[in-house]
Protein backbone atom coordinates (compact mmCIF):
# COMPACT_ATOMS: atom_id res chain seq x y z
CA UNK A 1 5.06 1.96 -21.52
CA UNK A 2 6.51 2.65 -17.85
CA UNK A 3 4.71 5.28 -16.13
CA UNK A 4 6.17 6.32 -12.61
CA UNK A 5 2.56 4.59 -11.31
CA UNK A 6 3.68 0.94 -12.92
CA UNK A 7 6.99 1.33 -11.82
CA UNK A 8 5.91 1.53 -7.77
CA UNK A 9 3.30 -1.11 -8.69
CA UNK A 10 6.25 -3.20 -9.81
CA UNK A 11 8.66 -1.79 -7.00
CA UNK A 12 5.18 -2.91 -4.58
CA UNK A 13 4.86 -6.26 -6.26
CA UNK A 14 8.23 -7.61 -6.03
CA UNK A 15 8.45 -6.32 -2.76
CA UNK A 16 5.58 -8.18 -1.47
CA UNK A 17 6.75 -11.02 -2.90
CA UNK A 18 10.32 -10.93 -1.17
CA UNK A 19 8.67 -10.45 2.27
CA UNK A 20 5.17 -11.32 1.96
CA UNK A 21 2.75 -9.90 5.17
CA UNK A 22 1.38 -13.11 6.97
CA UNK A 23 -2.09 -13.93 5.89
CA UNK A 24 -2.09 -11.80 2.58
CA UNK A 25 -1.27 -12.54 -1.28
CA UNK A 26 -1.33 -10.24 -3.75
CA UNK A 27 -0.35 -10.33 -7.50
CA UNK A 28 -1.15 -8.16 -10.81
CA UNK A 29 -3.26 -9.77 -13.13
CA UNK A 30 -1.03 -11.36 -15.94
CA UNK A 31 -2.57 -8.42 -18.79
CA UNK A 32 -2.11 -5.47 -16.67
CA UNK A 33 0.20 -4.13 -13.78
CA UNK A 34 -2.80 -1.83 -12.97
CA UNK A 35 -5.43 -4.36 -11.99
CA UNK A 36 -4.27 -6.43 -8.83
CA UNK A 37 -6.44 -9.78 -7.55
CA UNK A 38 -5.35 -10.53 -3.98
CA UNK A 39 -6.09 -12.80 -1.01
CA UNK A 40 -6.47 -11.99 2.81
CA UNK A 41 -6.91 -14.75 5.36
CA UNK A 42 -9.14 -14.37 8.26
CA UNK A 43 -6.77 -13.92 11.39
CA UNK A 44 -6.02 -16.74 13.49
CA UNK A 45 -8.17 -16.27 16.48
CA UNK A 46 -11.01 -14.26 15.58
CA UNK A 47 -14.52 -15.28 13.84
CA UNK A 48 -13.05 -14.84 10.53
CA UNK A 49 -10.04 -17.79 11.26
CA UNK A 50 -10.15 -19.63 8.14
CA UNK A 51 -11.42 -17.52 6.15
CA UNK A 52 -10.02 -16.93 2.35
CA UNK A 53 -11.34 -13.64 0.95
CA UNK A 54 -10.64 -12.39 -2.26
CA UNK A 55 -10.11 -8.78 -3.35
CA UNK A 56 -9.71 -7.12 -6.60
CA UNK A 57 -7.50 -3.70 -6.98
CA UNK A 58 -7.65 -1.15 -9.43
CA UNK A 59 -4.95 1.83 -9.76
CA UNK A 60 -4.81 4.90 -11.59
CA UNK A 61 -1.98 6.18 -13.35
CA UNK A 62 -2.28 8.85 -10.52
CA UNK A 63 -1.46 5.76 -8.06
CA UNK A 64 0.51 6.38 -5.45
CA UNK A 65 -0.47 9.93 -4.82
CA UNK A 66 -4.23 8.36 -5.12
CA UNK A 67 -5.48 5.03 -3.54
CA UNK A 68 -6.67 1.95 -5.60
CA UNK A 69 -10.38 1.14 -5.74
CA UNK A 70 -10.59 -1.78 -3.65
CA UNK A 71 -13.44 -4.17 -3.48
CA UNK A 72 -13.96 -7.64 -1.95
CA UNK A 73 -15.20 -9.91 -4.97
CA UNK A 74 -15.89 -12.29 -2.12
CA UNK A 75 -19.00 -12.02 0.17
CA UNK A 76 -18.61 -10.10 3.30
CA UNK A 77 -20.49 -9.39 6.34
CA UNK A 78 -18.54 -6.68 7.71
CA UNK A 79 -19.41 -2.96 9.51
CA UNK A 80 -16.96 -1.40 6.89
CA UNK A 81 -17.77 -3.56 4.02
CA UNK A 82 -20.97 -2.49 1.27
CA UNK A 83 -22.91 -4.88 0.00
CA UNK A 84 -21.19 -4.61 -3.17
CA UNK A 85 -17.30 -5.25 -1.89
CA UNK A 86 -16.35 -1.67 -1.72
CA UNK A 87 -14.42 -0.97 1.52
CA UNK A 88 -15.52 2.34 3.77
CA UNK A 89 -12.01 2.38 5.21
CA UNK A 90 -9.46 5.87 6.07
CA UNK A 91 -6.55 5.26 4.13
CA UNK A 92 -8.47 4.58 1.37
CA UNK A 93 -10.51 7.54 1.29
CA UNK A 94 -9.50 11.13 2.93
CA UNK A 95 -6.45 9.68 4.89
CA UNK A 96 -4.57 8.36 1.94
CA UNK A 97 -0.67 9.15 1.59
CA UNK A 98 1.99 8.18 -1.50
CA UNK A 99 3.44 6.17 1.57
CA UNK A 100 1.10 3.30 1.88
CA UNK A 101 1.73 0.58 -0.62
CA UNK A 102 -0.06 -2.82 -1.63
CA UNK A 103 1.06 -4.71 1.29
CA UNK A 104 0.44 -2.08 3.89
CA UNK A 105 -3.46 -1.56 2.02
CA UNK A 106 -3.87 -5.24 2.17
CA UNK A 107 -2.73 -5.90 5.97
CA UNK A 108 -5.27 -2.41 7.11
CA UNK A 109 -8.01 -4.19 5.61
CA UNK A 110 -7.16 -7.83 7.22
CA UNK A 111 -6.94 -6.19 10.92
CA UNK A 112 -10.02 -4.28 9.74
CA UNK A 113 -12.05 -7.37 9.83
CA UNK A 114 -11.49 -8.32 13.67
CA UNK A 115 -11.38 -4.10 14.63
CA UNK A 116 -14.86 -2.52 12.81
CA UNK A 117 -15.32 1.19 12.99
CA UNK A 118 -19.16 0.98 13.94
CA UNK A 119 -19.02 4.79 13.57
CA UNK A 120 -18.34 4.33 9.55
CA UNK A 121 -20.96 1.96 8.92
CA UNK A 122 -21.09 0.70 5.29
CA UNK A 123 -23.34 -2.01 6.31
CA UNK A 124 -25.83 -0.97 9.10
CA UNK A 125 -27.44 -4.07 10.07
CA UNK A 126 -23.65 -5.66 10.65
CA UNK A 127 -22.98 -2.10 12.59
CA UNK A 128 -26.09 -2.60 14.92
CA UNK A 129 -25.57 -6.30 14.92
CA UNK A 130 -21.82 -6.31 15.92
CA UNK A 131 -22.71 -3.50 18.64
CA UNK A 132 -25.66 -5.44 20.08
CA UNK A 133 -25.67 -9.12 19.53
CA UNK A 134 -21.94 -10.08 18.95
CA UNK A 135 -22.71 -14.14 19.51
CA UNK A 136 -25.32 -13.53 16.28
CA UNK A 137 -22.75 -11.33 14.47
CA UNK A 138 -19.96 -13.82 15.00
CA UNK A 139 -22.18 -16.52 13.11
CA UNK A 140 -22.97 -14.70 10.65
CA UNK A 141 -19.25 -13.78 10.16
CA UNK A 142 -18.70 -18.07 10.11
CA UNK A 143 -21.29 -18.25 7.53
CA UNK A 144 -19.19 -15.93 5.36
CA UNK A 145 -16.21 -17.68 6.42
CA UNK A 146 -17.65 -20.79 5.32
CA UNK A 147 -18.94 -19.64 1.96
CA UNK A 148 -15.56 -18.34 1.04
CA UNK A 149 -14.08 -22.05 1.05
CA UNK A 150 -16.06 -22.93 -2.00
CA UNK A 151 -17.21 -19.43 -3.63
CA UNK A 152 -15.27 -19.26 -6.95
C-alpha cells in the first residue's frame, strides 16, 4: 500500500542515502517504511566527539504535515533530552513544517547536542549543570559518550 506519507519517507530515504549529512545515518527498519532507526555522531570538537548515539523514529501516516516521534534509544545527558529519549526540541513540536525531512530532523538534533536551549529544559539537573558547572557537565557528557561505544 503507498500512502503519500511512505512515498516522502521513500523520496527522504533515498535521498539521504545519495547525499548523506556528515555525522548522521538513517535507514527504515527492513518491516516497515514507518519506523526509522538512525545514528548521529557527536561533532568533532565538542564533548560529545566520538560519540555514536542511536535514535529510533516513528511516523504517522499524517507524516509530513506532522513530525515523527523521535527518541534517543541511547543514553543521554542532554538539557533537551528526557530521561526516557524523547527530544524537547522546536521543529519537533509547535514549529514543525511539511518542509523538514529525515535528514534535516536528524542534523537539528546533532547541532542540538553542542547548542542546548537551557530555557526548554527536559532534563533540569543537565540545565542547571550546563549553566553552572560546564567542566562537570562536559564529563558527564564523556561518560555518555563513552557508554555509547559499547551500549547495544
Amino acid at each position: 500500500m503507498s500512502t503519500p506519507a511512505r512515498k516522502r519517507l521513500m523520496r527522504d530515504f533515498k535521498m539521504l542515502e545519495q547525499d548523506p549529512p556528515a555525522g548522521i545515518n538513517g535507514s527504515p527498519q527492513d518491516n516497515s517504511i514507518m519506523l526509522w532507526n538512525a545514528v548521529i555522531f557527536g561533532p568533532d570538537d565538542s564533548p560529545w566527539d566520538g560519540g555514536t548515539f542511536k535514535l529510533s523514529l516513528q511516523f504517522s501516516e499524517d507524516y509530513p504535515n506532522k513530525p515523527p516521534r523521535v527518541r534517543f534509544v541511547s543514553r543521554m545527558f542532554h538539557p533537551n533530552i528526557y530521561l526516557d529519549g524523547r527530544i524537547c526540541l522546536d521543529i519537533l513540536q509547535n514549529q514543525w513544517t511539511p518542509v523538514y525531512d529525515c535528514a534535516a530532523i536528524l542534523i537539528s538534533i546533532q547541532s542540538l547536542l553542542c547548542d542546548p536551549n537551557t530555557n526548554s529544559s527536559a532534563n533540569s539537573e543537565a540545565a542547571l549543570m550546563y549553566s553552572e558547572n560546564k567542566r562537570e557537565y562536559n564529563r558527564r557528557v564523556r561518560d555518555v559518550v563513552e557508554q555509547s561505544w559499547t551500549a547495544d
